[in-house]
Every structure is written in structure tokens, then in C-alpha cells.
C-alpha atoms as a PDB file:
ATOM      1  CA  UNK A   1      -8.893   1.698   6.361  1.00  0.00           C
ATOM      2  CA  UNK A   2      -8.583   1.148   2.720  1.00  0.00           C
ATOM      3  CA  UNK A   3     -11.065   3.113   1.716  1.00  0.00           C
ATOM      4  CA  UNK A   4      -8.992   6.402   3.341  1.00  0.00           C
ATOM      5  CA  UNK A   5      -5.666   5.007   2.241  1.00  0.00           C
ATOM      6  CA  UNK A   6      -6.980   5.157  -1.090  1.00  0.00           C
ATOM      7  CA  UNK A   7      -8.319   8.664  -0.757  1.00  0.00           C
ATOM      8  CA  UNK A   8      -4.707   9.741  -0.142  1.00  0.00           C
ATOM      9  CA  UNK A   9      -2.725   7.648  -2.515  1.00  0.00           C
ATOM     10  CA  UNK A  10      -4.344   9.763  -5.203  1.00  0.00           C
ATOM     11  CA  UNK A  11      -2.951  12.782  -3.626  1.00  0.00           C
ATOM     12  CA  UNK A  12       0.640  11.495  -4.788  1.00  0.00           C
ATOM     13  CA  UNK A  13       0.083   9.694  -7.604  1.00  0.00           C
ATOM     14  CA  UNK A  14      -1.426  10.396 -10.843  1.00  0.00           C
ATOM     15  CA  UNK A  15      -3.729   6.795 -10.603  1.00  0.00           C
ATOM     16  CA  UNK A  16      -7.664   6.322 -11.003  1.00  0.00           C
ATOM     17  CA  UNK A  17      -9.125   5.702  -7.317  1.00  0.00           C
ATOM     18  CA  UNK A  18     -10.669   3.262  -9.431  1.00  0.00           C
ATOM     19  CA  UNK A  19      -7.433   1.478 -10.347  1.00  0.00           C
ATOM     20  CA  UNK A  20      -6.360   1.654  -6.480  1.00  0.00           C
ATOM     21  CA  UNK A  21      -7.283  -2.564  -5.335  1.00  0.00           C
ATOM     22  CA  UNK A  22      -5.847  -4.173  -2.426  1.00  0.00           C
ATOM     23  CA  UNK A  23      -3.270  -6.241  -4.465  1.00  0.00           C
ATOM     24  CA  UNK A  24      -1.395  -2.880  -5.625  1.00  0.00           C
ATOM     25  CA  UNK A  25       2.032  -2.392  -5.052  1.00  0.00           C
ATOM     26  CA  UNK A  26       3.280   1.111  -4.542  1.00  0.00           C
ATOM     27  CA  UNK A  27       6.191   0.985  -6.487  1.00  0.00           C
ATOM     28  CA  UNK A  28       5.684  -1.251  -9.376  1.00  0.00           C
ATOM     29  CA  UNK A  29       1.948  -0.352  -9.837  1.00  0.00           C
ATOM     30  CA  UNK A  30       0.803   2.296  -8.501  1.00  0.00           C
ATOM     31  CA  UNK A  31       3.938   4.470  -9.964  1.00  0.00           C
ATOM     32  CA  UNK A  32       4.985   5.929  -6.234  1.00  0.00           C
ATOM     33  CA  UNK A  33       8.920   7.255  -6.066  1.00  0.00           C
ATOM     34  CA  UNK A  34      10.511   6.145  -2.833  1.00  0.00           C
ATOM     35  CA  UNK A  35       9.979  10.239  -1.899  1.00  0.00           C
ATOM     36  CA  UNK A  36       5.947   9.840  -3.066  1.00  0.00           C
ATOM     37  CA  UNK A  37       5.887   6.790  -0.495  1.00  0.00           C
ATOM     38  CA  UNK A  38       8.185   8.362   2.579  1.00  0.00           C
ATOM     39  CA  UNK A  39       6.180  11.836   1.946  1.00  0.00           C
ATOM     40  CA  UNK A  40       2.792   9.489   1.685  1.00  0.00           C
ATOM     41  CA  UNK A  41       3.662   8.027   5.529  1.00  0.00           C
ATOM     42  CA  UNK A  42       4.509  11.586   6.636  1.00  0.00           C
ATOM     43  CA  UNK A  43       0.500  12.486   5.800  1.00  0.00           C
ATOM     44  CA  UNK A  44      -0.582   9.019   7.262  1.00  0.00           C
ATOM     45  CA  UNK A  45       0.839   9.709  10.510  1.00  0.00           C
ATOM     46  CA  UNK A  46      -0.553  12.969  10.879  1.00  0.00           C
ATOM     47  CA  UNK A  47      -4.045  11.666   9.532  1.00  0.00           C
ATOM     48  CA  UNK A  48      -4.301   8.626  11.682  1.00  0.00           C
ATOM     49  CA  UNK A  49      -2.260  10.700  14.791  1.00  0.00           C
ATOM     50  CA  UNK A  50       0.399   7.608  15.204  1.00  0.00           C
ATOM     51  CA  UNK A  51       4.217   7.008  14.273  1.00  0.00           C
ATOM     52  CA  UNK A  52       4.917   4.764  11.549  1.00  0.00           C
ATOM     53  CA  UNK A  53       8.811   3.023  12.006  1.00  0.00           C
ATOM     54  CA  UNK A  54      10.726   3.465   9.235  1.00  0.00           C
ATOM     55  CA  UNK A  55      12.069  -0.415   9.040  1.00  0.00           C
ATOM     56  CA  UNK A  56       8.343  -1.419   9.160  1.00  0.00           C
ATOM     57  CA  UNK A  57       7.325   0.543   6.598  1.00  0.00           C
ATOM     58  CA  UNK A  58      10.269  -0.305   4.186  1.00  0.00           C
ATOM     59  CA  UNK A  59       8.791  -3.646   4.349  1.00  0.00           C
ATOM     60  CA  UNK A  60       5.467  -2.653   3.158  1.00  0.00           C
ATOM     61  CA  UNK A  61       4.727  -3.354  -0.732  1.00  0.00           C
ATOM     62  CA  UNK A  62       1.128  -3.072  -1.190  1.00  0.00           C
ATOM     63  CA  UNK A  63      -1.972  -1.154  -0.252  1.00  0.00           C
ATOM     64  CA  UNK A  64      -3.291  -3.996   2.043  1.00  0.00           C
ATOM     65  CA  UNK A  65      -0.106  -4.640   3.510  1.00  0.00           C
ATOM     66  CA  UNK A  66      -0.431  -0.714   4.209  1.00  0.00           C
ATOM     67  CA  UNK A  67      -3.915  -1.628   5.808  1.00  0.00           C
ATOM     68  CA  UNK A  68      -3.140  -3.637   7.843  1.00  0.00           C
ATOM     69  CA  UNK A  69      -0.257  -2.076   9.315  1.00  0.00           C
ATOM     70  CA  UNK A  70      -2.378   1.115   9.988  1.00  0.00           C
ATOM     71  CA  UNK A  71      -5.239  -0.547  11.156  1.00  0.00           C
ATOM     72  CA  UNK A  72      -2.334  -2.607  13.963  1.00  0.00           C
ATOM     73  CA  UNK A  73      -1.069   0.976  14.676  1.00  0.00           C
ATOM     74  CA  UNK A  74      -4.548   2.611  15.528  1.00  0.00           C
ATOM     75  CA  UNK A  75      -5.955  -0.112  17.612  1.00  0.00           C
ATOM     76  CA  UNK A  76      -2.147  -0.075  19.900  1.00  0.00           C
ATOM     77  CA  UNK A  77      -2.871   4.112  19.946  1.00  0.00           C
END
């Protein structure tokens, strides 16, 4: 799951895939806008065919933490 998240992140933001670990935060690392990141979970829930919740998601900091919350959603799907 973090291999694919990472293969989209770099679709938004100008980052090395290289640069893209588990610890990253969106915001403070990664350089994501809060419209990168809401535009980001649009694409997610089309790729991985599932419905992210808002509230959740605003919770979400990191690439793991983005994981982890996609691999929950695809194994409830």
C-alpha cells in the first residue's frame, strides 16, 4: 500500500519518490496544500474504489498513517 501511495503523492507534489519514507508528513514535509491533500484523497478513492470520511482523513499526518487507513478501508470493501 505504500508503495502505490507513493506512486501518487508524486503526482501532487514536486518531491523525489526517493524522499517519500513512511515517517513523512504531508504538510510539513512533503510540501502538500490542504487542496494537494483533499484533491490527493479524491484520486485515492477512485484508485482503491472506497470512500474515505472526511473527519478520518483530517486526522491523518503521515504517509503510514495514510497506509494504514487505506489498507483498513480495502480489507472492510
Amino acid at each position: 500500500m505504500f508503495e502505490k501511495l507513493a506512486d501518487i503523492i508524486v503526482n501532487y507534489v514536486e518531491v523525489d519518490r526517493a524522499a517519500i519514507r513512511p515517517e513523512s508528513r504531508f504538510m510539513e514535509d512533503l510540501g502538500f496544500t490542504s487542496f494537494d491533500f483533499m484533491s490527493m484523497l479524491g484520486e485515492l478513492e477512485d484508485e482503491f474504489e472506497t470512500e474515505i470520511d472526511q473527519q478520518e482523513a483530517a486526522g491523518i499526518r503521515t504517509v503510514q498513517e495514510a497506509a494504514d487507513y487505506l489498507e483498513k478501508l480495502t480489507k472492510e470493501a
